[in-house]
N, C-alpha and C. Protein backbone atom coordinates (compact mmCIF):
# COMPACT_ATOMS: atom_id res chain seq x y z
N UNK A 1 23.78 34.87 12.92
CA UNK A 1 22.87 33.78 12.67
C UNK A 1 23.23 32.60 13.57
N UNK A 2 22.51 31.99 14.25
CA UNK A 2 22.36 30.85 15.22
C UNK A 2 21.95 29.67 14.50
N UNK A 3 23.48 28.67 14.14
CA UNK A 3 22.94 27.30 13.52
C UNK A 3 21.91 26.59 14.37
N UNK A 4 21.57 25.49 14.17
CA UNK A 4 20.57 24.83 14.47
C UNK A 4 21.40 23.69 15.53
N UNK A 5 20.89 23.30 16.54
CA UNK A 5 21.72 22.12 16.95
C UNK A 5 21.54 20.52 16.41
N UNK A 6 21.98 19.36 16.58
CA UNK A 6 21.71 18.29 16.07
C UNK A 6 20.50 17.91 15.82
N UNK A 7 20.30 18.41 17.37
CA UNK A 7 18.74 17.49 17.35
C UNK A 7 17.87 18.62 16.67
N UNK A 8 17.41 19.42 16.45
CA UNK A 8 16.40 20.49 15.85
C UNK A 8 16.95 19.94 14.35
N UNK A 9 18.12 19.88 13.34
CA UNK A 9 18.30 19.66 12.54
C UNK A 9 18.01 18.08 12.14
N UNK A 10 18.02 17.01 12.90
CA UNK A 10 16.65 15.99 12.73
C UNK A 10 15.57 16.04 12.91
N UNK A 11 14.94 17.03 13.85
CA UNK A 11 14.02 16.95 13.51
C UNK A 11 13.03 18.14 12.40
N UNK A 12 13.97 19.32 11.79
CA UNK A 12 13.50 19.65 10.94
C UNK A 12 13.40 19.17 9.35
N UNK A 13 14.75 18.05 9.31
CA UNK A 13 14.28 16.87 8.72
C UNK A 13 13.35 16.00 8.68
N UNK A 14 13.09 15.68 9.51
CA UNK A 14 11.73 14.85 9.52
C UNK A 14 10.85 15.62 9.56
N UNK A 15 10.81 16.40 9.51
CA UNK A 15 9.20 17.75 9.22
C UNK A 15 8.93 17.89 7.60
N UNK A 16 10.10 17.87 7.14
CA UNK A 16 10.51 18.25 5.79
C UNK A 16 10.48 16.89 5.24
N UNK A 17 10.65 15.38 5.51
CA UNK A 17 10.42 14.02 4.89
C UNK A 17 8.82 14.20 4.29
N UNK A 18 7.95 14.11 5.52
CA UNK A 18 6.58 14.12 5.99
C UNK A 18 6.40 14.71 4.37
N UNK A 19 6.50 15.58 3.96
CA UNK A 19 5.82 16.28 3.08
C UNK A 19 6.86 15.87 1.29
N UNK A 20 7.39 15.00 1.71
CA UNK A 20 8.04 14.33 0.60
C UNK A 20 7.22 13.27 0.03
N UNK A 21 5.94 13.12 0.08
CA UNK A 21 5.02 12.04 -0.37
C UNK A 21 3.80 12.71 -0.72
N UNK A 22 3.67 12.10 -2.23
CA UNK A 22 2.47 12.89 -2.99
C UNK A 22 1.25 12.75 -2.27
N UNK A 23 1.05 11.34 -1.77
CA UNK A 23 -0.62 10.99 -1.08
C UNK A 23 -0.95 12.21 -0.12
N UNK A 24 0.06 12.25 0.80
CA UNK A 24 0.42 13.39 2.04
C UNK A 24 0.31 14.53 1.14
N UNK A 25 0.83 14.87 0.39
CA UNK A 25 0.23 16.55 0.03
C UNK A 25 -0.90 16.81 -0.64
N UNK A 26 -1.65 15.28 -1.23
CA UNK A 26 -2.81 15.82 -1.59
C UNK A 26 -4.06 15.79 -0.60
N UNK A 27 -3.37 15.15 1.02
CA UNK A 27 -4.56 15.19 1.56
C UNK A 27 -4.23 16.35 2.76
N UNK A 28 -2.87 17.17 2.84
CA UNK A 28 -2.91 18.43 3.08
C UNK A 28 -3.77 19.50 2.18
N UNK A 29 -3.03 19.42 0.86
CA UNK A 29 -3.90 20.02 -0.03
C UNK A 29 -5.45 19.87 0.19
N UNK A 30 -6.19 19.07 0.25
CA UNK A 30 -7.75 19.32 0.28
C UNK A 30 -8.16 19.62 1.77
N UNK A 31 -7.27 19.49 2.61
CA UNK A 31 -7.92 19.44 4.15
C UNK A 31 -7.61 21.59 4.73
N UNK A 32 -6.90 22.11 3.33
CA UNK A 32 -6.64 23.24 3.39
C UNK A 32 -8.27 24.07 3.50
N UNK A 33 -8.89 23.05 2.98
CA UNK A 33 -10.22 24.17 2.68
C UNK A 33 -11.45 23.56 3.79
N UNK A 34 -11.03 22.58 4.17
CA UNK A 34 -12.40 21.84 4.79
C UNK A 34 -11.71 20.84 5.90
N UNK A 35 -12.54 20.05 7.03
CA UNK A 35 -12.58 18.82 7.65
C UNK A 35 -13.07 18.07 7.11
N UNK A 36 -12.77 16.72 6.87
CA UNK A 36 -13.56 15.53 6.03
C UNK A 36 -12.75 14.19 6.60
N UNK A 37 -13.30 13.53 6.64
CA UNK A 37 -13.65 11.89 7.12
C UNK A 37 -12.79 11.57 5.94
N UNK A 38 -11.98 10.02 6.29
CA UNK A 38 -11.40 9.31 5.39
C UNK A 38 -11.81 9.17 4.43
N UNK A 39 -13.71 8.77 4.30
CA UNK A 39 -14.13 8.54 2.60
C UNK A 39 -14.14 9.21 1.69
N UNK A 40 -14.42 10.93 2.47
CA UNK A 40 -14.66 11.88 2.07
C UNK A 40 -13.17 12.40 1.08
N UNK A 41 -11.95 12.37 1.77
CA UNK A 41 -10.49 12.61 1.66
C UNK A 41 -10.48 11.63 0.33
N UNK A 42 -10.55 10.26 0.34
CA UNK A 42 -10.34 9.01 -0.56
C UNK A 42 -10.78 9.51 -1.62
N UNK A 43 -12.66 10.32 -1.46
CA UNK A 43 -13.23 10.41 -3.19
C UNK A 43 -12.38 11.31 -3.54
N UNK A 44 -12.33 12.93 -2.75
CA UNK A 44 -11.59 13.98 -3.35
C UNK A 44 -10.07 13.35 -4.22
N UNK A 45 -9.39 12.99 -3.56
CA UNK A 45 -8.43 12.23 -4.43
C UNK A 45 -7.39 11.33 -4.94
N UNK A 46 -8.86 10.55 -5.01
CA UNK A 46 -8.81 9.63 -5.80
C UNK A 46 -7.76 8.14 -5.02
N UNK A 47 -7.93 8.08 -3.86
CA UNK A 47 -6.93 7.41 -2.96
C UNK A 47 -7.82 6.49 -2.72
N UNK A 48 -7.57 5.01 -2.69
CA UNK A 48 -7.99 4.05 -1.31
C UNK A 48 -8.25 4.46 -0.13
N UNK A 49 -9.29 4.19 0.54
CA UNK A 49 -9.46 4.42 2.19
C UNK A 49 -8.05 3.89 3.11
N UNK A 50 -7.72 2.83 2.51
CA UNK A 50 -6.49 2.44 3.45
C UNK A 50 -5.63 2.87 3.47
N UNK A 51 -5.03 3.59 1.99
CA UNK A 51 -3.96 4.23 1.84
C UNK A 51 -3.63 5.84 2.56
N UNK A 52 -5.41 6.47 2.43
CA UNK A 52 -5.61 7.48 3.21
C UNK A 52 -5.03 7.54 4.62
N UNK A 53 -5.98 6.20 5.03
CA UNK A 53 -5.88 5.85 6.60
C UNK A 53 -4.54 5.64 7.21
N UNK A 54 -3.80 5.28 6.26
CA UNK A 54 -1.96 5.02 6.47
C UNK A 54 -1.11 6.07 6.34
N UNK A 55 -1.57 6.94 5.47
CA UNK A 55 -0.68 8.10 5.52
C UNK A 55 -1.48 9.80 6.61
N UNK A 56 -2.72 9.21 6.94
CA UNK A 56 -3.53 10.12 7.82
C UNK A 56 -2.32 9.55 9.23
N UNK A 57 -2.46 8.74 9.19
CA UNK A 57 -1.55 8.16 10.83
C UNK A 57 -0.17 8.55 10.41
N UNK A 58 0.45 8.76 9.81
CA UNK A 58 1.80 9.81 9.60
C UNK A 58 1.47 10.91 10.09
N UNK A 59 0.79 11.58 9.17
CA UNK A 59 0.23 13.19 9.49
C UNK A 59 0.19 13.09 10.36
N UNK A 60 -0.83 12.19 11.52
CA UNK A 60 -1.00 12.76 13.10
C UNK A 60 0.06 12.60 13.80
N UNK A 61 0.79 11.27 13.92
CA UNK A 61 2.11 11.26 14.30
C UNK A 61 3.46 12.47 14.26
N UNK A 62 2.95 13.00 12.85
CA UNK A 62 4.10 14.13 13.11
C UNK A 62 3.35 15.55 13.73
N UNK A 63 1.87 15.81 14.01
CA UNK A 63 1.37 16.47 14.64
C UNK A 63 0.59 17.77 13.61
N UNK A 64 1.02 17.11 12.21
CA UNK A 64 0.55 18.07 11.05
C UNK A 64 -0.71 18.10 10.81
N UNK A 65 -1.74 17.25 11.25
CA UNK A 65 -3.19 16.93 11.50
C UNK A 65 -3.33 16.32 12.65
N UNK A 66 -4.95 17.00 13.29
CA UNK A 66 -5.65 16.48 14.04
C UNK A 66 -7.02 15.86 13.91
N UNK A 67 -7.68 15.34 15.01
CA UNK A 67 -8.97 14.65 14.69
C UNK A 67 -9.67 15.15 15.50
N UNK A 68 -11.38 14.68 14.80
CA UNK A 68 -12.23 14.94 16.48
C UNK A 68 -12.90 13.85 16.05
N UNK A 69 -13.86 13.12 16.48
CA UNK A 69 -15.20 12.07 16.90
C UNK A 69 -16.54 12.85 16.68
N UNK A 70 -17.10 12.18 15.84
CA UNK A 70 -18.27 13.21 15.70
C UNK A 70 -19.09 11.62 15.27
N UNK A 71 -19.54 10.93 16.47
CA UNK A 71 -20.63 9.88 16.49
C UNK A 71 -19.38 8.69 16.30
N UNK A 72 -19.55 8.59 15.35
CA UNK A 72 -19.01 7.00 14.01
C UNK A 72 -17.80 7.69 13.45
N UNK A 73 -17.99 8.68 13.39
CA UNK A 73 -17.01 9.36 11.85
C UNK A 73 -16.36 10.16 13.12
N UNK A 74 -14.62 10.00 12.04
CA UNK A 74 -13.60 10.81 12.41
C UNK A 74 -13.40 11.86 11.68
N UNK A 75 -13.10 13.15 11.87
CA UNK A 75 -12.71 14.50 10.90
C UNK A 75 -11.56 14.94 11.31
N UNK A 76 -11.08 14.66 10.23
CA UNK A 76 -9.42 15.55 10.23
C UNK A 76 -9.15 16.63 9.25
N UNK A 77 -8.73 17.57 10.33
CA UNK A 77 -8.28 18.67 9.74
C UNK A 77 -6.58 19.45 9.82
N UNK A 78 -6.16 20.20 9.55
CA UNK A 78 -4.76 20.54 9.53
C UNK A 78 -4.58 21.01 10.95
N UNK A 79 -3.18 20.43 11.40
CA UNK A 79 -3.12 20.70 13.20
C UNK A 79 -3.36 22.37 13.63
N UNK A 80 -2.83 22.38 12.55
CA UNK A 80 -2.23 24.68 13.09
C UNK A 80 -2.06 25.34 11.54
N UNK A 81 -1.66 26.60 11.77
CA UNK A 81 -1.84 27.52 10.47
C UNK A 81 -0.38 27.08 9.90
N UNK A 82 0.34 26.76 10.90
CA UNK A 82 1.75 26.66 10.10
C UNK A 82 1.65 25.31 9.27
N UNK A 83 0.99 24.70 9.58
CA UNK A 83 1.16 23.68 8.33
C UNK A 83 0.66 24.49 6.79
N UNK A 84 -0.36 24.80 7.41
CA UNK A 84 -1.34 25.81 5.59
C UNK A 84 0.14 26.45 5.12
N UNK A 85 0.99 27.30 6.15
CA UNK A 85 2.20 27.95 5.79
C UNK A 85 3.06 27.61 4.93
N UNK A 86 3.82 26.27 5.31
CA UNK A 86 4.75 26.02 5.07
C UNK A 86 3.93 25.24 3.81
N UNK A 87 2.92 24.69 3.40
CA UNK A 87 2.02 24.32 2.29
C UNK A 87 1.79 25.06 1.33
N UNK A 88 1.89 26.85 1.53
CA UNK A 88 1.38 27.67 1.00
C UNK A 88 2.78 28.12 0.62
N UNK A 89 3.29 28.22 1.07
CA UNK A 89 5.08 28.90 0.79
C UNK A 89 5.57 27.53 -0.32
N UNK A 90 5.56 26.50 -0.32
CA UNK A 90 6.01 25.35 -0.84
C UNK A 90 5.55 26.16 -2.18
N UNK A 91 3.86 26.20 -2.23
CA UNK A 91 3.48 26.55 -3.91
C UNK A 91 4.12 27.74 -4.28
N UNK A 92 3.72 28.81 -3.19
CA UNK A 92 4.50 29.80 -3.86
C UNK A 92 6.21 29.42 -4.48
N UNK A 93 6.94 29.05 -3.78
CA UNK A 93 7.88 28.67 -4.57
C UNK A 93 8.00 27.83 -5.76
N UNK A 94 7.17 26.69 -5.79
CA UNK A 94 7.39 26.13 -7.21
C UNK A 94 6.95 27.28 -8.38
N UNK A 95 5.75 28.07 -7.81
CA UNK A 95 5.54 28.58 -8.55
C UNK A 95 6.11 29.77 -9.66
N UNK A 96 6.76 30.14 -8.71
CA UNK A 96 8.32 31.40 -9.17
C UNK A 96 8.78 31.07 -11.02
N UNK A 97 8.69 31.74 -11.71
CA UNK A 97 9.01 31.92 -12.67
C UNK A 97 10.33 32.26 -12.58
């Protein structure tokens, strides 16, 4: 087995922070099934637009969501499958009896 070096082990820390905040997993969680615009993200749940908009600019920053321009409106969706992954493995584990 091949440890990790310093730097990969900060930054798989900080991959692993990112998803230490409830707002952030519930707007992974809904962006699992669809693209939707900040207002859209806010009604599903139950968030402020700003608060969305503050933790949407995390997500992109760490590269876990992307955007496109569609007129006026922005749509963000999950960057790659490995985010759904490591989202989907998370439940499965809590879920473990």
């Amino acid at each position: 087995m091949d440890l990790l070096n310093e730097v990969k082990v900060i930054d798989l820390s900080e991959l692993f922070k990112i998803f230490g905040d409830s707002t952030r997993i519930k707007i992974i969680n809904v962006l699992l099934y669809e693209e939707l615009c900040v207002s859209d993200i806010s009604k599903k749940i139950n968030v402020s637009q700003s608060a969305v908009s503050h933790q949407l600019r995390i997500l992109k920053s760490s590269k876990l969501v992307k955007y496109r321009k569609d007129a006026n409106l922005i749509y963000y969706s999950l960057a790659d499958d490995h985010v759904k992954e490591i989202f989907e493995l998370g439940c499965e584990h809590i879920n473990e009896v």
